[in-house]
Protein backbone atom coordinates (compact mmCIF):
# COMPACT_ATOMS: atom_id res chain seq x y z
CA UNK A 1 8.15 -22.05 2.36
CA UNK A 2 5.22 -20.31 3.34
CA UNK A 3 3.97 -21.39 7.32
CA UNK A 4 0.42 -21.01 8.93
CA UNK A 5 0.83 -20.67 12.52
CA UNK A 6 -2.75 -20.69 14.50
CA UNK A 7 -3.90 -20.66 17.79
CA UNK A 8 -1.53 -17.44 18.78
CA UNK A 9 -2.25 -15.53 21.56
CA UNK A 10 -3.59 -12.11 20.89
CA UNK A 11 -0.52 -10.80 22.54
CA UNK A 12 1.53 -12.28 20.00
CA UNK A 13 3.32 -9.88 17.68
CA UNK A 14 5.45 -10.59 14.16
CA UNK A 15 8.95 -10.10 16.09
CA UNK A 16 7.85 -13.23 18.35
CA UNK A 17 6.99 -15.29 15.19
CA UNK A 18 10.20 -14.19 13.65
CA UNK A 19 12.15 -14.67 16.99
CA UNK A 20 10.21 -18.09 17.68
CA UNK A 21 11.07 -19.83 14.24
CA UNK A 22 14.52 -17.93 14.25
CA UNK A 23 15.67 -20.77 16.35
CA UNK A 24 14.78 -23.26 13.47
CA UNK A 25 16.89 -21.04 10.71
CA UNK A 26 16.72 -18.18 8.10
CA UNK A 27 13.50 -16.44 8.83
CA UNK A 28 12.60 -13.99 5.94
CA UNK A 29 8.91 -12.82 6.95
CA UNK A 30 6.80 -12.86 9.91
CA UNK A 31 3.58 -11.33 10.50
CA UNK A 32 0.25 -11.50 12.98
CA UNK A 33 -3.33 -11.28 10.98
CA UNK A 34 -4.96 -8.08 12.77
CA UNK A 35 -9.33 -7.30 12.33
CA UNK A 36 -8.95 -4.82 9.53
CA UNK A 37 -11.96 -2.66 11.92
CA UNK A 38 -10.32 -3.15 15.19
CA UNK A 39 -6.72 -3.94 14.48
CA UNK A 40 -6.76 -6.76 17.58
CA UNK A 41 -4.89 -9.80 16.20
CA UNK A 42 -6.95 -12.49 14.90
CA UNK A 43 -5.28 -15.55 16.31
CA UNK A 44 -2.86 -16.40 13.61
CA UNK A 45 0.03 -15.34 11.32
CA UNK A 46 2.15 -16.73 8.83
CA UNK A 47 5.83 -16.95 9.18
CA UNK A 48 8.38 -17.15 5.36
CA UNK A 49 11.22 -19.20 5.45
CA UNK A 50 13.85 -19.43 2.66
CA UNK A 51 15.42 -23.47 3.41
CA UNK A 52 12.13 -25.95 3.17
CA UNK A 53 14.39 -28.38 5.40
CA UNK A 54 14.50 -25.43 8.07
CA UNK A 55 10.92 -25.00 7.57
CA UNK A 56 9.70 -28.49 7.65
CA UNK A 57 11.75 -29.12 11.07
CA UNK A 58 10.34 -26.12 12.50
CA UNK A 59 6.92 -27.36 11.60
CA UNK A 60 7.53 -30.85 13.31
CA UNK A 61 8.74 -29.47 16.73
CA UNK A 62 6.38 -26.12 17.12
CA UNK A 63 3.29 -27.87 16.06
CA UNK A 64 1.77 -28.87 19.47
CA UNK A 65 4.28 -26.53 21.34
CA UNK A 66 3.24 -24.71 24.33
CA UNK A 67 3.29 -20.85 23.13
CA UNK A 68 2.46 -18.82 26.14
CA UNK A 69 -0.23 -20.67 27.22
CA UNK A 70 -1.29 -22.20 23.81
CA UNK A 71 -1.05 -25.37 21.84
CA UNK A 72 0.34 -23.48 18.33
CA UNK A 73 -1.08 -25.09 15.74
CA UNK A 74 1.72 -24.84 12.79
CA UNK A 75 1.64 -26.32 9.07
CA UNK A 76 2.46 -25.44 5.53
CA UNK A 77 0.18 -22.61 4.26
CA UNK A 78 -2.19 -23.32 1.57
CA UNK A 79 -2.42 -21.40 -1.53
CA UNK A 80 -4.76 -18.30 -1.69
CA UNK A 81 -7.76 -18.47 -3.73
């Protein structure tokens, strides 16, 4: 299953995604949207996992969660158009 995770810090790096959600199961991608002219991360990422049950529990708890100073904002990615 494919996760949106928003409201990141713009600290925030793929191994925390990975490293956050690891604790939730089988993590196979994790990565931080950078500005394509800047490279300074955008605020949000999108974490892979293989088990949708892993996924959907991780979804429950981290949305809301405190993420160094955040609110994360996480949910099931929508489809590219």
């Amino acid at each position: 299953m494919n996760i949106y995770v928003g409201n990141l810090p713009f600290s925030s790096a793929g191994a925390d995604l990975e490293e956050l959600f690891g604790e939730y199961g089988q993590v196979d991608s994790a990565s931080v949207i950078s500005d394509r002219e800047t490279g300074r991360s955008r605020g949000f990422g999108f974490v892979e996992m293989a088990n949708d049950d892993e996924a959907r529990k991780a979804i429950e708890e981290l949305d809301g969660a405190d993420f160094d100073g955040r609110n994360l904002r996480v949910n099931e990615a929508r489809p590219r158009r």
